[in-house]
C-alpha atoms as a PDB file:
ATOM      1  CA  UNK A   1     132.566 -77.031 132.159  1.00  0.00           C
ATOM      2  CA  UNK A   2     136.393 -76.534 132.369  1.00  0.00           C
ATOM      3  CA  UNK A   3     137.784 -74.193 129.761  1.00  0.00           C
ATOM      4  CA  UNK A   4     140.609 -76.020 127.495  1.00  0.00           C
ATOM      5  CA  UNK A   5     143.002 -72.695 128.848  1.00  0.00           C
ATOM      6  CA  UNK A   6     141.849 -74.138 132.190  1.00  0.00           C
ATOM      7  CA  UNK A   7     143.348 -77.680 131.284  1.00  0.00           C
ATOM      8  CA  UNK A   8     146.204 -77.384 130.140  1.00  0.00           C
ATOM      9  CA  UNK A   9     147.311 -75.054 132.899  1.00  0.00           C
ATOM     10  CA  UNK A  10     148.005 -72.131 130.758  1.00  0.00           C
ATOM     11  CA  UNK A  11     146.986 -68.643 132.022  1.00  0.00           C
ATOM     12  CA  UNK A  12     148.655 -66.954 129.066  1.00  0.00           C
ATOM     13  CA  UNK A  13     146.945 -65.092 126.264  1.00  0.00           C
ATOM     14  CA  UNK A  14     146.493 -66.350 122.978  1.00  0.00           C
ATOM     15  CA  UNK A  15     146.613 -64.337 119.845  1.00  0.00           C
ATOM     16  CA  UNK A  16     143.611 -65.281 117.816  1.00  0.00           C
ATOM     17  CA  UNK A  17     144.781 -66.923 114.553  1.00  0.00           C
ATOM     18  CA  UNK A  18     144.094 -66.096 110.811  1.00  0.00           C
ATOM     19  CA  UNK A  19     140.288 -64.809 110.312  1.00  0.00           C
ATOM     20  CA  UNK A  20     138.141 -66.888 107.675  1.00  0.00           C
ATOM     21  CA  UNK A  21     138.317 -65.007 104.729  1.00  0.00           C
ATOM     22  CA  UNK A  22     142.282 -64.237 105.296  1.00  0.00           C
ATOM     23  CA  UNK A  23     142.954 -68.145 105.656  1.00  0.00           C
ATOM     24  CA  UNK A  24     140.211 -68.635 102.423  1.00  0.00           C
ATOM     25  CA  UNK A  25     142.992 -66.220 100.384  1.00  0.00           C
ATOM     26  CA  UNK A  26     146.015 -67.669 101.516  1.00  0.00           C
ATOM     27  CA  UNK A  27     144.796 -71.677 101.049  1.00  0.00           C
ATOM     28  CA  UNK A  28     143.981 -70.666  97.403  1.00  0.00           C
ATOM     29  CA  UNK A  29     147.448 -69.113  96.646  1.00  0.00           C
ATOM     30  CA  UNK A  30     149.101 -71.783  98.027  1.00  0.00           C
ATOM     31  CA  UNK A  31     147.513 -74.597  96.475  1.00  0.00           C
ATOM     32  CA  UNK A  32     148.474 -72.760  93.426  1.00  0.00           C
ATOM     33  CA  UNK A  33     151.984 -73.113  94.068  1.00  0.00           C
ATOM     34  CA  UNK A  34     151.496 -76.874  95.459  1.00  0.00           C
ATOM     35  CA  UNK A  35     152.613 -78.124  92.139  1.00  0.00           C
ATOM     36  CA  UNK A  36     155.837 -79.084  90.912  1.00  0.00           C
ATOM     37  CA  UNK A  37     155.360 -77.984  87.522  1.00  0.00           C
ATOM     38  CA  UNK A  38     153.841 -74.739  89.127  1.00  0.00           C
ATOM     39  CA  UNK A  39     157.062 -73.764  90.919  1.00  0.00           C
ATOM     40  CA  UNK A  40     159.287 -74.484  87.617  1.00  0.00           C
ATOM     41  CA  UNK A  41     157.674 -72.417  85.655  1.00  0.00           C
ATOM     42  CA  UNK A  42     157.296 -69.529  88.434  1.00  0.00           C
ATOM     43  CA  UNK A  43     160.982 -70.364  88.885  1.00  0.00           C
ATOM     44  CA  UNK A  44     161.952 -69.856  85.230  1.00  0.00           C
ATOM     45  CA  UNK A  45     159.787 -66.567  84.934  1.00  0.00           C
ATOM     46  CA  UNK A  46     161.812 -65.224  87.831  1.00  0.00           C
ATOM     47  CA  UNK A  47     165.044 -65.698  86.319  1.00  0.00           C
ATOM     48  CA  UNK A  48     164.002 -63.211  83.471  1.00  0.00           C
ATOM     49  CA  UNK A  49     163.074 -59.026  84.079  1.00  0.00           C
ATOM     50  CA  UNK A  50     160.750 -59.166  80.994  1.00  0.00           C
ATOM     51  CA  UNK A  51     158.277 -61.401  79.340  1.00  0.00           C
ATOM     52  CA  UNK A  52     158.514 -65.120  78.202  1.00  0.00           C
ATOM     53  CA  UNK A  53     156.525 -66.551  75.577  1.00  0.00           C
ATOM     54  CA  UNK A  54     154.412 -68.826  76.027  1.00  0.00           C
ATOM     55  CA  UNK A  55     156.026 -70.984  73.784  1.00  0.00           C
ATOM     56  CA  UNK A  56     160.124 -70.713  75.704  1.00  0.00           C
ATOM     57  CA  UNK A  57     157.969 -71.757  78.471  1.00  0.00           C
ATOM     58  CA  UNK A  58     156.639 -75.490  76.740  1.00  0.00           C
ATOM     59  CA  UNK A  59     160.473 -75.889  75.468  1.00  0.00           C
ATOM     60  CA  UNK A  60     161.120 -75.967  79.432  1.00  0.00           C
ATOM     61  CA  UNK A  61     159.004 -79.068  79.986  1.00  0.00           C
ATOM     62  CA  UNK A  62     158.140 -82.348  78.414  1.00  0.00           C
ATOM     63  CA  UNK A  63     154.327 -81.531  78.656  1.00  0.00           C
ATOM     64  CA  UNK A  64     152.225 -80.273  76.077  1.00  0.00           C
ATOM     65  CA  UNK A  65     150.952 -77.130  75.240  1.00  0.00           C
ATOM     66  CA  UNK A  66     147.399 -77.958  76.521  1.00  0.00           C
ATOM     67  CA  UNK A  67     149.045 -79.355  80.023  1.00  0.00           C
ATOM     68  CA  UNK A  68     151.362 -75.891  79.960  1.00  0.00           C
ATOM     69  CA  UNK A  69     148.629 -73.396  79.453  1.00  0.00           C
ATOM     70  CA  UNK A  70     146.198 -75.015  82.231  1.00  0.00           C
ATOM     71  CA  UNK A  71     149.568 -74.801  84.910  1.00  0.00           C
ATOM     72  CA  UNK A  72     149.693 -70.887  83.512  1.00  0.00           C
ATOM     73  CA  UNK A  73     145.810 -70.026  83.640  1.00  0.00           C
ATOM     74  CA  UNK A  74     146.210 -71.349  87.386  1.00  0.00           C
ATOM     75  CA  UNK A  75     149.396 -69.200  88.088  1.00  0.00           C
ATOM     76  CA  UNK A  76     147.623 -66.305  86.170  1.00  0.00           C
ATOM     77  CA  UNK A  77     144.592 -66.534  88.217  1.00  0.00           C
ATOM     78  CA  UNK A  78     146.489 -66.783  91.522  1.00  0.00           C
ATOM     79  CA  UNK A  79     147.733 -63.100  90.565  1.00  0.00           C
ATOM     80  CA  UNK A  80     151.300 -64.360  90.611  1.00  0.00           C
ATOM     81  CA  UNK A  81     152.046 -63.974  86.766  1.00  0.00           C
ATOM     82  CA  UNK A  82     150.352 -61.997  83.555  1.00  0.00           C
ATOM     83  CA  UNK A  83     149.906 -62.176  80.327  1.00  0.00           C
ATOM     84  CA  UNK A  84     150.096 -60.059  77.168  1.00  0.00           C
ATOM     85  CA  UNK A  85     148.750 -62.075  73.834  1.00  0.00           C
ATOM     86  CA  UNK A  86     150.793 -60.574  71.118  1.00  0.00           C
ATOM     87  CA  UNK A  87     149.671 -62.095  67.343  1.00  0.00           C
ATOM     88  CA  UNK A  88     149.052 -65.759  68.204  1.00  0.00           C
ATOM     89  CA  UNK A  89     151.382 -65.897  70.932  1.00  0.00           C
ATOM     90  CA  UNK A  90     150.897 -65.119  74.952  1.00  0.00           C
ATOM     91  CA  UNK A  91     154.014 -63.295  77.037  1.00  0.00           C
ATOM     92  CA  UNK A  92     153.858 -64.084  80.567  1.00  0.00           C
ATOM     93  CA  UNK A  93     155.854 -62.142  83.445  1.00  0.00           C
ATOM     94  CA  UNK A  94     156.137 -62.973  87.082  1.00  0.00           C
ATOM     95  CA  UNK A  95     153.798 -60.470  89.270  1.00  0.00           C
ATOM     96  CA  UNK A  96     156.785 -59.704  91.158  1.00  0.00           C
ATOM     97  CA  UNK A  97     154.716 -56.739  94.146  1.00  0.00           C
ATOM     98  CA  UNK A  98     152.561 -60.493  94.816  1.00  0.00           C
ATOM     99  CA  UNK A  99     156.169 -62.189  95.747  1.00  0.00           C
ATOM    100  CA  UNK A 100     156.179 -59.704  97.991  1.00  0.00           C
ATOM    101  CA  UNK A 101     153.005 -60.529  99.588  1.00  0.00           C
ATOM    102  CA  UNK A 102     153.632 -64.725  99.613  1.00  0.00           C
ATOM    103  CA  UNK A 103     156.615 -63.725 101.974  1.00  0.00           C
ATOM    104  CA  UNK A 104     154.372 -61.738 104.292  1.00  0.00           C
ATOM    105  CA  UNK A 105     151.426 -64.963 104.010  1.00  0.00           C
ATOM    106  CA  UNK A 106     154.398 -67.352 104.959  1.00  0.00           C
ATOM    107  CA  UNK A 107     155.376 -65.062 107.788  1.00  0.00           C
ATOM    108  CA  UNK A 108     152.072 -64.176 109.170  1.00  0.00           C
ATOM    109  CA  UNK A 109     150.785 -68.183 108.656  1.00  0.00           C
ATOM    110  CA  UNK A 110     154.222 -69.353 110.413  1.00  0.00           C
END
């Protein structure tokens, strides 16, 4: 049986691609940010050095709270923003160190 190297003429080296659990990471925190609403409100939180409430946040959007805090819980569990509840409201702040890391999953995927 003919290796695929073999066809297509290549003698080159490959460099092996992203490992399982690596790609498993980086497919979650990307389909985290494969929402519009998702990247709007990540956009807004970057635009501030503190913490939003939750409640700026709905005044952003013509969505309700419900439809808000489900976008936020996803966000919030991707690592790339926190929360503080403070009385009955939550304060959310972009994770800015796991910014730094989407650049390096974009470079190392592309």
């Amino acid at each position: 049986m003919l290796s695929a190297r073999r066809l297509c003429g290549r003698a080159a080296k490959v460099a092996p691609g992203l490992g399982g659990a690596e790609a498993e990471a980086y497919a979650r925190l990307l389909k985290a940010l494969a929402d519009e609403t998702r990247l709007r409100i990540l956009s807004l939180l970057s635009k501030y050095e503190g913490e939003v409430c939750v409640c700026e946040i709905g005044e952003n959007f013509a969505l309700g709270q419900p439809t808000i805090s489900h976008h936020l819980r996803i966000l919030r569990e991707a690592g790339l923003i926190s929360g503080q509840k403070r009385g009955p409201w939550v304060y959310y702040f972009l994770n800015r160190e796991k910014g730094a890391w989407l650049k390096k999953v974009l470079a190392e995927v592309l």
